[in-house]
PDB file of N, CA and C in Angstrom:
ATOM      1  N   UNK A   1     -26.218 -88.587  -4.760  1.00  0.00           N
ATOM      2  CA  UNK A   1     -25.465 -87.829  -3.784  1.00  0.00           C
ATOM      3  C   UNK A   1     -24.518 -86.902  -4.534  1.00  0.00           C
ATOM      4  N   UNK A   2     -24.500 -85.678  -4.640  1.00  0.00           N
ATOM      5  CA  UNK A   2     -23.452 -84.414  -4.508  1.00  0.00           C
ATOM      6  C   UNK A   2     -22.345 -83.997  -4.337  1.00  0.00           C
ATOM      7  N   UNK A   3     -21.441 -84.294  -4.979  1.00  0.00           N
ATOM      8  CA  UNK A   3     -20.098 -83.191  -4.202  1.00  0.00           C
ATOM      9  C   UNK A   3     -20.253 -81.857  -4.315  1.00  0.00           C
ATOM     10  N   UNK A   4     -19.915 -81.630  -2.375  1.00  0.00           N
ATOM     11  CA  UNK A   4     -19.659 -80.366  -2.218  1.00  0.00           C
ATOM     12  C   UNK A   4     -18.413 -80.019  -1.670  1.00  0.00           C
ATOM     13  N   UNK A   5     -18.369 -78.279  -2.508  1.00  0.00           N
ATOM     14  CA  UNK A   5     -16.381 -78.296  -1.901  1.00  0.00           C
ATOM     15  C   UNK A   5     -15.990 -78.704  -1.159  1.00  0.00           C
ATOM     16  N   UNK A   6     -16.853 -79.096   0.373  1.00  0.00           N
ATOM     17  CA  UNK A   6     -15.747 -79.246   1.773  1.00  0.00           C
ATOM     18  C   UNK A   6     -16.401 -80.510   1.655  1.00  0.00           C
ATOM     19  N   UNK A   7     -16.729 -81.053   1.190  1.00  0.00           N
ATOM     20  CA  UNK A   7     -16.872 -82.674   1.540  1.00  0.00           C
ATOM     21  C   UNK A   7     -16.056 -83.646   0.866  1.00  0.00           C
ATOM     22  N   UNK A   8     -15.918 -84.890   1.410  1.00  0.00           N
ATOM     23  CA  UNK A   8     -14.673 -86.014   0.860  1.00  0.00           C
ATOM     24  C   UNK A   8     -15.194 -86.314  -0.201  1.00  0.00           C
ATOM     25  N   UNK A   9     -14.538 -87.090  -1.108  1.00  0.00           N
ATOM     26  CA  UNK A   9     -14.651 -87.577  -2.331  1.00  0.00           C
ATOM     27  C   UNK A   9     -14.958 -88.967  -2.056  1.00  0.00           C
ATOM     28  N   UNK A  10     -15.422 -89.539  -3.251  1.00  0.00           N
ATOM     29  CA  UNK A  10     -15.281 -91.042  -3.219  1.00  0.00           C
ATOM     30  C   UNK A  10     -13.703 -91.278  -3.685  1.00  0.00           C
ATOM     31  N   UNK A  11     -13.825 -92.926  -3.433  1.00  0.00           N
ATOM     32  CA  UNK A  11     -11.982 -93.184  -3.218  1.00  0.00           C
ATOM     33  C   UNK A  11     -11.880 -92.943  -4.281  1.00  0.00           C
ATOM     34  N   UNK A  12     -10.206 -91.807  -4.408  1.00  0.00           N
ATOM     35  CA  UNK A  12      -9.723 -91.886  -5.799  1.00  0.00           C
ATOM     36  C   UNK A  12      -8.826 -93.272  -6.387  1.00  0.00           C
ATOM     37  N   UNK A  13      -7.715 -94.007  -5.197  1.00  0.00           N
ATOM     38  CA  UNK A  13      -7.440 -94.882  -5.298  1.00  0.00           C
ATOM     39  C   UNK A  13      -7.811 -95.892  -4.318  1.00  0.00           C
ATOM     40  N   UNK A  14      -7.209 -96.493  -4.168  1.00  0.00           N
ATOM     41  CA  UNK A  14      -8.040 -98.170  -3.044  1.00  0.00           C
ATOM     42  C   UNK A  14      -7.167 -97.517  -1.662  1.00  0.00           C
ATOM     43  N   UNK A  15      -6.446 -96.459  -1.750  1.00  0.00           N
ATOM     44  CA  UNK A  15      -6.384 -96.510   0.106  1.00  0.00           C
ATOM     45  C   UNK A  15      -6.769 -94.640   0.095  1.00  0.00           C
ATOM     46  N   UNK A  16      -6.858 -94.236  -0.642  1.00  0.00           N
ATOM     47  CA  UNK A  16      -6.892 -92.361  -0.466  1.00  0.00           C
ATOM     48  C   UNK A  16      -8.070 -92.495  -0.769  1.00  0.00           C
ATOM     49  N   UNK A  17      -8.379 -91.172   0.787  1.00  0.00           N
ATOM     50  CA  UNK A  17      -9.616 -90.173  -0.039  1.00  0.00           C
ATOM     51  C   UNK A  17      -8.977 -89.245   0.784  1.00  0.00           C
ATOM     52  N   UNK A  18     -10.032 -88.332  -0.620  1.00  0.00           N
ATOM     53  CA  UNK A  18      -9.192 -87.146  -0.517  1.00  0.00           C
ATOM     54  C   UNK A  18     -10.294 -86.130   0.164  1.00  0.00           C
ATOM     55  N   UNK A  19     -10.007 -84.960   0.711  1.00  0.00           N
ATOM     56  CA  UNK A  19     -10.718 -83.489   1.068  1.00  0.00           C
ATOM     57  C   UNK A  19     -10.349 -82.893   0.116  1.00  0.00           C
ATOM     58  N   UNK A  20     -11.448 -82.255  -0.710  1.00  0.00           N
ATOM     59  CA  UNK A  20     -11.350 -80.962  -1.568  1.00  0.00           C
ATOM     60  C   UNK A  20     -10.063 -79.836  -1.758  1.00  0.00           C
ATOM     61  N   UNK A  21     -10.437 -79.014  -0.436  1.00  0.00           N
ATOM     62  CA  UNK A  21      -9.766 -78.082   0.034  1.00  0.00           C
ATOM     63  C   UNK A  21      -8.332 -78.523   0.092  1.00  0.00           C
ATOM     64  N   UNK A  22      -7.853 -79.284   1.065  1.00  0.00           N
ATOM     65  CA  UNK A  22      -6.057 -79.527   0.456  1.00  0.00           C
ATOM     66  C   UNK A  22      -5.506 -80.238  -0.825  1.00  0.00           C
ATOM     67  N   UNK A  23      -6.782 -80.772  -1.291  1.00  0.00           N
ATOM     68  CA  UNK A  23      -6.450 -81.621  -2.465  1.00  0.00           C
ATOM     69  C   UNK A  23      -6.526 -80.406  -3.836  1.00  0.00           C
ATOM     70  N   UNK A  24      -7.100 -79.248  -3.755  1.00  0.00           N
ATOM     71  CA  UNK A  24      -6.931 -78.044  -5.103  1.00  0.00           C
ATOM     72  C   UNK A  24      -5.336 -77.142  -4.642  1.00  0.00           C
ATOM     73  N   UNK A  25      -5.445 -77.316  -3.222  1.00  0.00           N
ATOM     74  CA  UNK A  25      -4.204 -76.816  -3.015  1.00  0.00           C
ATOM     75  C   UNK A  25      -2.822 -77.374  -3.847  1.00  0.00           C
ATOM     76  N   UNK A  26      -2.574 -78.180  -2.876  1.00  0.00           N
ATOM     77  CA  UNK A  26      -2.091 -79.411  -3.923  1.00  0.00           C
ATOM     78  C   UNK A  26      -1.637 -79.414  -5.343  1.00  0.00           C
ATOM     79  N   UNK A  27      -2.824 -79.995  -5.786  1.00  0.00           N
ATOM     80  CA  UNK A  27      -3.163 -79.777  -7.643  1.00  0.00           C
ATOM     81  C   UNK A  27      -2.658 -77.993  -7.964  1.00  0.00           C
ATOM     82  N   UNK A  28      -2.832 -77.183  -7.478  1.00  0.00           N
ATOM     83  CA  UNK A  28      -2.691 -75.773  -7.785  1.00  0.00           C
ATOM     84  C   UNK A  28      -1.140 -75.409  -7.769  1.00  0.00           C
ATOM     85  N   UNK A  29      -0.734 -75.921  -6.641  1.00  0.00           N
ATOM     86  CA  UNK A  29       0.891 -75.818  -6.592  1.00  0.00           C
ATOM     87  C   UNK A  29       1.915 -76.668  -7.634  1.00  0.00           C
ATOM     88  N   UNK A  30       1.317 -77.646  -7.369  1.00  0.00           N
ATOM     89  CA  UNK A  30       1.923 -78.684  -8.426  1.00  0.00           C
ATOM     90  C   UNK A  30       1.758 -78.185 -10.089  1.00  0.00           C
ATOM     91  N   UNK A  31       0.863 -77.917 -10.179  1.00  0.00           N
ATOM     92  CA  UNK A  31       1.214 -77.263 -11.462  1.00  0.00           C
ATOM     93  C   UNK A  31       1.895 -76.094 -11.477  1.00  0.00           C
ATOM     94  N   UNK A  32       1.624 -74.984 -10.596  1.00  0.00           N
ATOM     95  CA  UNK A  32       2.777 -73.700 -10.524  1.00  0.00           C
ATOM     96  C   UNK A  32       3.935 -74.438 -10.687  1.00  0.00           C
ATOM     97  N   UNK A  33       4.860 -75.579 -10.114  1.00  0.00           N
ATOM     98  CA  UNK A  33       5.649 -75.949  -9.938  1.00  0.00           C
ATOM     99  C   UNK A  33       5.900 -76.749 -11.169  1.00  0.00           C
ATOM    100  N   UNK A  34       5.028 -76.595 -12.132  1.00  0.00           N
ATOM    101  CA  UNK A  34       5.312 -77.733 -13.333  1.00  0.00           C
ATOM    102  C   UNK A  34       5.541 -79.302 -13.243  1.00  0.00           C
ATOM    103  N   UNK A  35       5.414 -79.578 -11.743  1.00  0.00           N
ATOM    104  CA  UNK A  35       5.193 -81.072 -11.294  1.00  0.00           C
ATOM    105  C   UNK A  35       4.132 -81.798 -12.112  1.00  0.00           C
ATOM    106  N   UNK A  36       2.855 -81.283 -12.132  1.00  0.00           N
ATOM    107  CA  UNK A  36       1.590 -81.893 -12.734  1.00  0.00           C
ATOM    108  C   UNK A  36       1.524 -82.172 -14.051  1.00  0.00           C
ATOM    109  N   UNK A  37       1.570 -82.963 -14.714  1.00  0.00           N
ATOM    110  CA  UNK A  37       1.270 -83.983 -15.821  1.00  0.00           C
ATOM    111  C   UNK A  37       0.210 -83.737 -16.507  1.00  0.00           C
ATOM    112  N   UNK A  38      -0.631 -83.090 -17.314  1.00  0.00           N
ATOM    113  CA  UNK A  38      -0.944 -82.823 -17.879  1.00  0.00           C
ATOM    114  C   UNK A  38      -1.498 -82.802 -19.388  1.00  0.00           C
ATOM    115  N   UNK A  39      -3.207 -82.898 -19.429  1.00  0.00           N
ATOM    116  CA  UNK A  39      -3.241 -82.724 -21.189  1.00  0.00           C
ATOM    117  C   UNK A  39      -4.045 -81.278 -21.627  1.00  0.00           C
ATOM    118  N   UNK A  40      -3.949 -81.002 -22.655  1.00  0.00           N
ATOM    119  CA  UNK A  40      -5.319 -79.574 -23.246  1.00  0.00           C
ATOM    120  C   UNK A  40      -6.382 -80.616 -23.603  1.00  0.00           C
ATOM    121  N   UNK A  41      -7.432 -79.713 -23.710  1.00  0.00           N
ATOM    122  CA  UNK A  41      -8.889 -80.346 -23.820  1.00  0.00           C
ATOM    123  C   UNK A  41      -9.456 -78.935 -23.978  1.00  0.00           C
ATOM    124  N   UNK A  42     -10.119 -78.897 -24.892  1.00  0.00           N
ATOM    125  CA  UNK A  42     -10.809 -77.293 -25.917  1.00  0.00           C
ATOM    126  C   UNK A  42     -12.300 -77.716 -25.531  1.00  0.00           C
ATOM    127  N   UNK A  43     -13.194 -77.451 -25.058  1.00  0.00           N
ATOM    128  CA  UNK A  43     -14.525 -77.751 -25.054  1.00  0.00           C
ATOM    129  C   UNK A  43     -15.240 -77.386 -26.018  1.00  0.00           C
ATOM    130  N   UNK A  44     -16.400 -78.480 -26.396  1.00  0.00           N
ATOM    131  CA  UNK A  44     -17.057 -77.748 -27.750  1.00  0.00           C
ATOM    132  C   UNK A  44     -18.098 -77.911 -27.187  1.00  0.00           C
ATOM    133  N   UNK A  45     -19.575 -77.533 -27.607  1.00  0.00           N
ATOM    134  CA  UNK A  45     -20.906 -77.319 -27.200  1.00  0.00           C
ATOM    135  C   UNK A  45     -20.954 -77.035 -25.438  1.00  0.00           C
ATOM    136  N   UNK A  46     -22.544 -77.766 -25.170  1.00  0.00           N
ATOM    137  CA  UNK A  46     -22.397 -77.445 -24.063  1.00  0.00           C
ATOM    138  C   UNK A  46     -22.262 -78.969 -22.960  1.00  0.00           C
ATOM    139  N   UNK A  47     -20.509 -78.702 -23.230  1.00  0.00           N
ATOM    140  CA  UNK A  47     -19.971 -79.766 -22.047  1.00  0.00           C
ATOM    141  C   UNK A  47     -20.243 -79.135 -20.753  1.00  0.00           C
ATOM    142  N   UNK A  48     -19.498 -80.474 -19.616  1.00  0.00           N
ATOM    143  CA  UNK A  48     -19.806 -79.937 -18.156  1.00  0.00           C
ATOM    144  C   UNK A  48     -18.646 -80.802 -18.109  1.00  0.00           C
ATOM    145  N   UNK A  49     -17.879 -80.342 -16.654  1.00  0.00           N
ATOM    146  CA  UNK A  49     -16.996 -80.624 -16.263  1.00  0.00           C
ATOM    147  C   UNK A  49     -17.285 -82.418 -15.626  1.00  0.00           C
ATOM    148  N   UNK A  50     -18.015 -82.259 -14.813  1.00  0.00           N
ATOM    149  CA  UNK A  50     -18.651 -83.876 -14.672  1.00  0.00           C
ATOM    150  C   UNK A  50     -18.485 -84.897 -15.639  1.00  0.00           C
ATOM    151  N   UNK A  51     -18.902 -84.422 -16.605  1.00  0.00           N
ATOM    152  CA  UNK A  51     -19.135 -85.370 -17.857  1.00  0.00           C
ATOM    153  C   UNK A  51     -17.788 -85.732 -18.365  1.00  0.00           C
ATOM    154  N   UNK A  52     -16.759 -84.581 -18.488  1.00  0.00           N
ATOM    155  CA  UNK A  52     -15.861 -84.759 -18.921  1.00  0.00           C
ATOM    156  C   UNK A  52     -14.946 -85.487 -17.996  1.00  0.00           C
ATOM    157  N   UNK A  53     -15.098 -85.370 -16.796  1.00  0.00           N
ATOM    158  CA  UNK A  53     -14.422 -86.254 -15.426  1.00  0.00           C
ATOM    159  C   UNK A  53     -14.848 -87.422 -15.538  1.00  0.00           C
ATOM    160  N   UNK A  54     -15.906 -88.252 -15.911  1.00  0.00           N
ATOM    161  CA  UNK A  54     -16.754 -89.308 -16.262  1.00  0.00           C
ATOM    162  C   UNK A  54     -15.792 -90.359 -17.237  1.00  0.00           C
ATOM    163  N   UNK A  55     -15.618 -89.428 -18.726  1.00  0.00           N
ATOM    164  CA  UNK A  55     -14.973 -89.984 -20.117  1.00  0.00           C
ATOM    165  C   UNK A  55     -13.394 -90.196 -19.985  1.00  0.00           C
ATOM    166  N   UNK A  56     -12.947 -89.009 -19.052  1.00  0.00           N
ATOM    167  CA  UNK A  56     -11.354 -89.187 -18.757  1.00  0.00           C
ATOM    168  C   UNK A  56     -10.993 -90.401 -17.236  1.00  0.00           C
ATOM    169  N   UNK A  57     -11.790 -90.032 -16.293  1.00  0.00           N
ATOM    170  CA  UNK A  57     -11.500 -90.617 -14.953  1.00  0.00           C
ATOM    171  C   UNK A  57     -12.142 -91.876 -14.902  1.00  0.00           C
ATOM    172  N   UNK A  58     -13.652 -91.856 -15.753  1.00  0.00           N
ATOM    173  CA  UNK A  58     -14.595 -93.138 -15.182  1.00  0.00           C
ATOM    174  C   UNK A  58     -15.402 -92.496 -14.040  1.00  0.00           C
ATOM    175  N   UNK A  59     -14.933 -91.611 -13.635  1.00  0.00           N
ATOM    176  CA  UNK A  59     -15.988 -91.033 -12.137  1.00  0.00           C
ATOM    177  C   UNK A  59     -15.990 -89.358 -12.390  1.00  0.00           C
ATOM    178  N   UNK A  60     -17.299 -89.226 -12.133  1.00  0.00           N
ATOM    179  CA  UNK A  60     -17.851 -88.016 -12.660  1.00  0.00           C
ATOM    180  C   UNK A  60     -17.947 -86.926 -11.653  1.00  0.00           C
ATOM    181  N   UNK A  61     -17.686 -87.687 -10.335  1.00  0.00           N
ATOM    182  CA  UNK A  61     -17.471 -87.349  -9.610  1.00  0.00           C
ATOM    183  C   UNK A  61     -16.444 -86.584  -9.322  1.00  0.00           C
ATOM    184  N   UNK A  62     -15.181 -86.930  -9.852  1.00  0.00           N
ATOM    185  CA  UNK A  62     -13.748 -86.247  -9.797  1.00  0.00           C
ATOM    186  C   UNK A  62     -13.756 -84.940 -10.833  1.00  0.00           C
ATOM    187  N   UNK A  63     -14.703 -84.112 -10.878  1.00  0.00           N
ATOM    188  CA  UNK A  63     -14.784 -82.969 -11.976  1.00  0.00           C
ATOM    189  C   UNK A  63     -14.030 -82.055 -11.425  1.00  0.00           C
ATOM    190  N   UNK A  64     -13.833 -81.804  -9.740  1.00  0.00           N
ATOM    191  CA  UNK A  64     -12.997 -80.717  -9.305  1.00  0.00           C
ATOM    192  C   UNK A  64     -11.599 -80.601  -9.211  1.00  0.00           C
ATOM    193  N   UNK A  65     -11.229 -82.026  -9.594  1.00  0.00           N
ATOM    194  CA  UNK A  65     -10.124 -82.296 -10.022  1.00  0.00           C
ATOM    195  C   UNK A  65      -9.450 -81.385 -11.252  1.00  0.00           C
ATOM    196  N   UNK A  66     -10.580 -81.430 -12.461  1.00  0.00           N
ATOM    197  CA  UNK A  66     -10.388 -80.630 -13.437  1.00  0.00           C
ATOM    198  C   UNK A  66     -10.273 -79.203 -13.482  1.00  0.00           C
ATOM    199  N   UNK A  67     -11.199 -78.846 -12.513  1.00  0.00           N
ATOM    200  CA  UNK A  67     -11.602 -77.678 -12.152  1.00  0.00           C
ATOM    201  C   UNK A  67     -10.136 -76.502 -11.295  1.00  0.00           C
ATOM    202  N   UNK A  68      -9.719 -77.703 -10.327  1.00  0.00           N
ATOM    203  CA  UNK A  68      -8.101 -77.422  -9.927  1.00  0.00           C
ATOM    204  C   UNK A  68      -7.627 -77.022 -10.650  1.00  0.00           C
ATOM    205  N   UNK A  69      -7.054 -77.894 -11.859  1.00  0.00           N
ATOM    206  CA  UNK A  69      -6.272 -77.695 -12.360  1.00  0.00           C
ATOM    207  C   UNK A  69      -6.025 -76.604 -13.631  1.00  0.00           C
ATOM    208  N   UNK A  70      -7.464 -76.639 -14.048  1.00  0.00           N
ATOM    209  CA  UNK A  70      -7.521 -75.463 -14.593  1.00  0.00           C
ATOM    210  C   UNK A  70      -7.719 -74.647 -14.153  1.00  0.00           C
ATOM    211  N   UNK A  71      -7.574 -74.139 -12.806  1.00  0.00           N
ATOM    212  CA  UNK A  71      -8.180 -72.867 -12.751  1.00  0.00           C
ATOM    213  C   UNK A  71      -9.009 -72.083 -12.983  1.00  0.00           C
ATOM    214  N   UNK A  72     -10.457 -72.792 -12.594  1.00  0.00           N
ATOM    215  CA  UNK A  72     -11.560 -72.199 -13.806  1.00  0.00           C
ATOM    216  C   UNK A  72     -12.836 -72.449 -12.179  1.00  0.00           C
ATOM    217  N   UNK A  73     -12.364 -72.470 -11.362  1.00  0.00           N
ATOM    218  CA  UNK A  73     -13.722 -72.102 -10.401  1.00  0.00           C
ATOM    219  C   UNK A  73     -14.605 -73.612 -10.155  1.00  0.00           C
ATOM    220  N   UNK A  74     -15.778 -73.162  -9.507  1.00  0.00           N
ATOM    221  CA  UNK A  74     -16.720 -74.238  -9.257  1.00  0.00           C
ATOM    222  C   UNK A  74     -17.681 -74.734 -10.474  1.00  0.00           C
ATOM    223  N   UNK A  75     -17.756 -73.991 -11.563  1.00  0.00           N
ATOM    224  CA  UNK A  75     -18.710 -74.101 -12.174  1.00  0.00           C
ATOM    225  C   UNK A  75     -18.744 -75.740 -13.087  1.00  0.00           C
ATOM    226  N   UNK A  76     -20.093 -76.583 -13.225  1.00  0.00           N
ATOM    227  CA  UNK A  76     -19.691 -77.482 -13.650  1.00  0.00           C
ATOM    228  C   UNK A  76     -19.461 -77.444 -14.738  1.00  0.00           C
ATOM    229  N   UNK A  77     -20.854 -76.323 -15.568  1.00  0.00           N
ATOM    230  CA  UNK A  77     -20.894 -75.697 -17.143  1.00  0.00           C
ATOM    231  C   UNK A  77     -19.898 -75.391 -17.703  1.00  0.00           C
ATOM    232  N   UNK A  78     -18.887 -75.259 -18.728  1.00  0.00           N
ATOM    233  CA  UNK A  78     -17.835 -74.043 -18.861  1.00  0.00           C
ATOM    234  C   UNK A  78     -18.529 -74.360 -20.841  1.00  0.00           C
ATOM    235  N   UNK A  79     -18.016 -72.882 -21.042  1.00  0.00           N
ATOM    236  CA  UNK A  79     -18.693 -72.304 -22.232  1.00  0.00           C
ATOM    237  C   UNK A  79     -17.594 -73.102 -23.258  1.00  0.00           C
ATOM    238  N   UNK A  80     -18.024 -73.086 -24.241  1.00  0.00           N
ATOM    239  CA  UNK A  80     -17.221 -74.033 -25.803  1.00  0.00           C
ATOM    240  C   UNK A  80     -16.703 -73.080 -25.484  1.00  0.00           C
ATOM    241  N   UNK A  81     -15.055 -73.317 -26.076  1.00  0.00           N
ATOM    242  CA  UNK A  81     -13.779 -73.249 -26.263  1.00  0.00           C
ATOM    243  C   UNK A  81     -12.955 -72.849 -24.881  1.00  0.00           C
ATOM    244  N   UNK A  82     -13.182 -73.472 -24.257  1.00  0.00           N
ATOM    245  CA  UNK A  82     -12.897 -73.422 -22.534  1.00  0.00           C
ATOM    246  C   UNK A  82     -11.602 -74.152 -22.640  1.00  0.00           C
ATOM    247  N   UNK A  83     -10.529 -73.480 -22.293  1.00  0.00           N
ATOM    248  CA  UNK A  83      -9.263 -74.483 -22.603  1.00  0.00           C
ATOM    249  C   UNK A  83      -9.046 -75.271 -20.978  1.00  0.00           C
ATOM    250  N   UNK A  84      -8.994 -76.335 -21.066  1.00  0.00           N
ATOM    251  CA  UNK A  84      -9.533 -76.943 -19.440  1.00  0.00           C
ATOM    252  C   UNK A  84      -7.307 -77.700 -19.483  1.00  0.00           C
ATOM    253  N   UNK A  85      -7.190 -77.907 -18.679  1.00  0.00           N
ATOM    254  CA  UNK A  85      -6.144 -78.783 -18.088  1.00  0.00           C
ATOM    255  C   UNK A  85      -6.349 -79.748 -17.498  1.00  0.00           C
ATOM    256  N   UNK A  86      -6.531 -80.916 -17.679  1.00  0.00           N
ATOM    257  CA  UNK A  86      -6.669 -82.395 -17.115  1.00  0.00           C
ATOM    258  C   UNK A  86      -5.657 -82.920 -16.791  1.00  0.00           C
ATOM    259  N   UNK A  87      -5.483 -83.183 -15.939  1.00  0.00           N
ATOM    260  CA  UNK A  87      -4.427 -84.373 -14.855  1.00  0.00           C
ATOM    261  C   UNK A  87      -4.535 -85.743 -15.504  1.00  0.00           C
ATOM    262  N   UNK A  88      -3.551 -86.093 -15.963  1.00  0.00           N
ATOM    263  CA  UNK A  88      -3.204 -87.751 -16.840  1.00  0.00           C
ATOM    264  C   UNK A  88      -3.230 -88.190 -15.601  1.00  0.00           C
ATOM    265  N   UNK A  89      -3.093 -88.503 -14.421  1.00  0.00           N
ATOM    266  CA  UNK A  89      -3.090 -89.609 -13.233  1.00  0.00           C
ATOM    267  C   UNK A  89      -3.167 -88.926 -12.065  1.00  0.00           C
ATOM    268  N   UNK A  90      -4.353 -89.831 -11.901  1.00  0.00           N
ATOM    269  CA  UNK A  90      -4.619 -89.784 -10.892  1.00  0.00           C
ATOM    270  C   UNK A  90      -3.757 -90.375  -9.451  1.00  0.00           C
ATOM    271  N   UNK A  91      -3.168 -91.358 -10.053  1.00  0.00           N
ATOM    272  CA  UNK A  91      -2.174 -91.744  -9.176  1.00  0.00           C
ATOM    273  C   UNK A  91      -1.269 -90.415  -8.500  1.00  0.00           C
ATOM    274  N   UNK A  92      -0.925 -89.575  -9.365  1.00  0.00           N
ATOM    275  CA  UNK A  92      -0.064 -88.730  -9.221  1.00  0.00           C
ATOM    276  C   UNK A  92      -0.820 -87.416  -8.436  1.00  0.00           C
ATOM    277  N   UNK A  93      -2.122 -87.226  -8.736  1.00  0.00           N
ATOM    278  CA  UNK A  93      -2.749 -86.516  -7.640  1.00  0.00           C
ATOM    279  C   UNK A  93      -2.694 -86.558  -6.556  1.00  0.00           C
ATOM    280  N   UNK A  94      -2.521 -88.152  -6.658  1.00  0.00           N
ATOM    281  CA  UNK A  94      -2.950 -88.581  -4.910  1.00  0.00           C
ATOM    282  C   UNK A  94      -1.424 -88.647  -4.399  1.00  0.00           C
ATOM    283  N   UNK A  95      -0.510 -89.137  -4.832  1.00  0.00           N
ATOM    284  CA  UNK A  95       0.786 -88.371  -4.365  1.00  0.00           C
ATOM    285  C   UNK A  95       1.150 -87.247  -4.315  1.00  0.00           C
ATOM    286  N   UNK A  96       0.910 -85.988  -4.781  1.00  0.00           N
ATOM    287  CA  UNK A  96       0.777 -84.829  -3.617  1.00  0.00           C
ATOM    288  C   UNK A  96       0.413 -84.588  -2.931  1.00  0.00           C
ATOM    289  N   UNK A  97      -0.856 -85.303  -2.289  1.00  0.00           N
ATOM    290  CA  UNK A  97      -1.966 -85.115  -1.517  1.00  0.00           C
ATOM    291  C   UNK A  97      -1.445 -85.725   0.231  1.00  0.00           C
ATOM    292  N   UNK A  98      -0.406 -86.921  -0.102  1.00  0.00           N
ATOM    293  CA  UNK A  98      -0.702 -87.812   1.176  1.00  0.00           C
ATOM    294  C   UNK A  98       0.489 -87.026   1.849  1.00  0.00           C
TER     295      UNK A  98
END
Protein backbone atom coordinates (compact mmCIF):
# COMPACT_ATOMS: atom_id res chain seq x y z
CA UNK A 1 0.00 0.00 0.00
CA UNK A 2 1.14 3.73 -1.02
CA UNK A 3 1.22 6.98 0.48
CA UNK A 4 -0.51 9.49 -1.20
CA UNK A 5 -0.39 13.29 -0.37
CA UNK A 6 -4.06 13.49 0.79
CA UNK A 7 -4.17 10.27 2.43
CA UNK A 8 -3.55 9.41 6.35
CA UNK A 9 -0.49 7.97 7.44
CA UNK A 10 0.09 5.00 9.45
CA UNK A 11 0.22 5.83 13.30
CA UNK A 12 3.08 8.04 13.94
CA UNK A 13 2.56 7.61 17.68
CA UNK A 14 0.03 5.14 19.61
CA UNK A 15 -2.84 7.82 19.63
CA UNK A 16 -2.01 10.30 16.32
CA UNK A 17 -2.52 9.96 12.85
CA UNK A 18 -1.79 12.32 10.99
CA UNK A 19 -3.23 13.98 7.34
CA UNK A 20 -0.48 15.01 5.07
CA UNK A 21 -1.73 18.32 4.15
CA UNK A 22 -1.93 19.98 7.80
CA UNK A 23 0.79 17.91 8.98
CA UNK A 24 3.62 19.77 6.07
CA UNK A 25 1.87 22.79 7.14
CA UNK A 26 2.77 22.36 10.46
CA UNK A 27 6.35 20.93 9.93
CA UNK A 28 6.82 24.05 7.41
CA UNK A 29 5.94 26.68 9.98
CA UNK A 30 7.65 25.20 12.72
CA UNK A 31 10.71 25.35 11.18
CA UNK A 32 10.17 29.05 9.76
CA UNK A 33 9.67 29.57 13.38
CA UNK A 34 12.89 27.70 14.38
CA UNK A 35 10.61 25.51 16.69
CA UNK A 36 11.67 22.23 14.73
CA UNK A 37 14.56 20.20 15.96
CA UNK A 38 16.49 19.22 13.55
CA UNK A 39 19.59 17.29 11.84
CA UNK A 40 21.68 17.80 8.11
CA UNK A 41 21.89 14.68 6.15
CA UNK A 42 24.02 15.22 2.61
CA UNK A 43 22.81 12.38 0.32
CA UNK A 44 25.27 10.29 -1.48
CA UNK A 45 24.42 7.94 -4.49
CA UNK A 46 21.16 7.15 -5.42
CA UNK A 47 19.20 7.47 -2.04
CA UNK A 48 15.34 7.90 -1.77
CA UNK A 49 13.65 9.61 0.72
CA UNK A 50 11.69 6.35 1.88
CA UNK A 51 14.71 4.61 2.57
CA UNK A 52 16.09 7.22 4.43
CA UNK A 53 12.64 7.58 6.53
CA UNK A 54 13.05 3.71 7.06
CA UNK A 55 16.98 4.06 8.75
CA UNK A 56 16.00 7.32 10.74
CA UNK A 57 12.11 6.65 11.70
CA UNK A 58 11.89 2.67 11.31
CA UNK A 59 8.89 3.50 8.86
CA UNK A 60 9.47 4.24 5.40
CA UNK A 61 6.52 5.32 5.22
CA UNK A 62 7.11 8.70 7.06
CA UNK A 63 9.42 10.01 3.98
CA UNK A 64 7.08 13.15 3.66
CA UNK A 65 7.93 13.99 6.80
CA UNK A 66 11.42 14.59 5.40
CA UNK A 67 10.25 15.94 2.46
CA UNK A 68 8.36 18.84 4.76
CA UNK A 69 10.92 19.67 6.22
CA UNK A 70 13.19 20.10 3.73
CA UNK A 71 11.49 21.66 1.44
CA UNK A 72 12.29 19.62 -1.42
CA UNK A 73 8.73 18.55 -2.98
CA UNK A 74 7.18 15.07 -3.56
CA UNK A 75 9.91 13.43 -5.09
CA UNK A 76 11.05 10.20 -3.39
CA UNK A 77 14.55 10.21 -5.54
CA UNK A 78 16.64 13.34 -4.58
CA UNK A 79 20.04 13.57 -6.45
CA UNK A 80 23.59 13.00 -4.22
CA UNK A 81 24.40 15.92 -2.36
CA UNK A 82 20.76 16.84 -1.58
CA UNK A 83 21.07 18.65 1.73
CA UNK A 84 17.72 17.10 3.32
CA UNK A 85 16.54 18.35 7.02
CA UNK A 86 15.27 15.56 9.23
CA UNK A 87 13.07 16.01 12.23
CA UNK A 88 14.91 14.29 15.48
CA UNK A 89 11.20 13.48 16.91
CA UNK A 90 8.73 12.54 15.98
CA UNK A 91 7.10 13.08 19.11
CA UNK A 92 7.54 16.68 18.46
CA UNK A 93 5.90 16.51 15.01
CA UNK A 94 3.02 15.23 16.36
CA UNK A 95 2.81 18.07 18.85
CA UNK A 96 2.33 20.63 16.33
CA UNK A 97 -0.02 18.73 14.62
CA UNK A 98 -2.78 18.04 17.46
Amino acid sequence: MSIRRYSRTSKLNAQTRLGTPEAIRSIRLAKKRGTLTTATYVTSGNERLDTIAGKKYGNARLWWVIAAASNIGWALQVPPGTRLLIPTSLNQIAGFIR
